[in-house]
Protein backbone atom coordinates (compact mmCIF):
# COMPACT_ATOMS: atom_id res chain seq x y z
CA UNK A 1 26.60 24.86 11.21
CA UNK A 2 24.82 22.06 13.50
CA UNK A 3 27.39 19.94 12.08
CA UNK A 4 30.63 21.70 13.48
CA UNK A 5 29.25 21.82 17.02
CA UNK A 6 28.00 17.96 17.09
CA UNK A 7 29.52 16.49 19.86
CA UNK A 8 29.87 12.24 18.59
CA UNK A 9 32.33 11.90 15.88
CA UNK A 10 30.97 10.90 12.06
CA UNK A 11 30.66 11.19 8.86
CA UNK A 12 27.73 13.17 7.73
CA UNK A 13 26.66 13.51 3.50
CA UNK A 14 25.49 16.55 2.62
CA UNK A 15 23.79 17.21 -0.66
CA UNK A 16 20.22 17.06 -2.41
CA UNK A 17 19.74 13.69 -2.16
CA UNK A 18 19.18 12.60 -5.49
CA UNK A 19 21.06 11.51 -8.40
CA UNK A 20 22.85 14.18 -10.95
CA UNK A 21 24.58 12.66 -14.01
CA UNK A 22 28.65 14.26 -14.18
CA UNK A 23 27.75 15.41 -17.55
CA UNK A 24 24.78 17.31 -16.69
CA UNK A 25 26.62 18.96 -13.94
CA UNK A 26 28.54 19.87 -16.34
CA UNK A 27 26.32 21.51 -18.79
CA UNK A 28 24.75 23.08 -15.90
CA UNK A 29 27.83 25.18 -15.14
CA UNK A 30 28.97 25.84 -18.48
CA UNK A 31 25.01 27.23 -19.16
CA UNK A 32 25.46 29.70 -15.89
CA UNK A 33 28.74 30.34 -16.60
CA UNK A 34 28.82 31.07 -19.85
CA UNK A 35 32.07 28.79 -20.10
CA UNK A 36 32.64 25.73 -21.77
CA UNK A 37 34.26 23.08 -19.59
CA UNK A 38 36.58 21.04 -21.67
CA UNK A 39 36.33 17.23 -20.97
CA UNK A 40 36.36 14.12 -22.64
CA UNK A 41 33.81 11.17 -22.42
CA UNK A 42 35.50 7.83 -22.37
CA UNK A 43 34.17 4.13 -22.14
CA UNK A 44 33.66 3.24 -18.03
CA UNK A 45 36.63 0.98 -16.61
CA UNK A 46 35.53 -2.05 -14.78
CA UNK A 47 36.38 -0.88 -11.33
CA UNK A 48 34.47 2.29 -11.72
CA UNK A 49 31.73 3.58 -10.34
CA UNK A 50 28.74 4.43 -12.80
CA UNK A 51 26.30 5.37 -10.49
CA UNK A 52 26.41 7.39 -6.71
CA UNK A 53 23.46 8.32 -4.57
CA UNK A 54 24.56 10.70 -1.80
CA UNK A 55 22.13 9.33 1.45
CA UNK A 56 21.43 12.38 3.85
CA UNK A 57 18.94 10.42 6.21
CA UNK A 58 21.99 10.53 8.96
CA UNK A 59 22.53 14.19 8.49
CA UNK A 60 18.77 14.58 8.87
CA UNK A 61 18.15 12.64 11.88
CA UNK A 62 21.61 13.76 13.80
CA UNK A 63 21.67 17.46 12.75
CA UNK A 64 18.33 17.89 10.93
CA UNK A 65 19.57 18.69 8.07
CA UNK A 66 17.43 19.96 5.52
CA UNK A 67 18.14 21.07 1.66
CA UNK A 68 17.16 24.58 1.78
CA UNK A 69 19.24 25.38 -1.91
CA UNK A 70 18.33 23.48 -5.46
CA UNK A 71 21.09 22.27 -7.33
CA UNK A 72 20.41 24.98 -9.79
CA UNK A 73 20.48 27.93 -7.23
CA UNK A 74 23.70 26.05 -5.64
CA UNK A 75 25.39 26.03 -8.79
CA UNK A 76 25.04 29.32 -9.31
CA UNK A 77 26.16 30.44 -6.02
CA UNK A 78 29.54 28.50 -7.00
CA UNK A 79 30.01 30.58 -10.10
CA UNK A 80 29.39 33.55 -8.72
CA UNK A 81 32.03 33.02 -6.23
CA UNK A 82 34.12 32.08 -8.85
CA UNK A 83 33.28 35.02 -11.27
């Protein structure tokens, strides 16, 4: 991984580079698992965070990074490991 062998020191995000809701991560692993995750929806707390946007522009332009895997194909990678 380009990543491992880069030379300057920093911080790279890796990821899709979009937004995915918690909850429909969720319901994306219990459909391709077969497995119901339990959790609990409560109301946000002022200091959270309600929204995160992973930025991969660095990653791309220091490593050329590139998503190669869908979030959907990812996922299911996961649970296979995890099977």
């Amino acid at each position: 991984m380009k990543a491992i062998k880069y030379t300057n020191s920093g911080i790279f995000n890796i990821g899709v580079g979009k937004s995915v809701t918690l909850i429909s991560l969720i319901k994306k692993i219990e459909r391709l698992s077969g497995k119901i995750i339990p959790c609990e929806i409560k109301e946000y707390r002022d200091f959270e965070v309600k929204d995160f946007h992973i930025n991969v522009n660095k990653a791309r332009r220091k490593l050329g990074f590139n998503t190669s895997i869908n979030i959907e194909d990812g996922l299911q990678r996961f649970v296979n490991i995890y099977k």
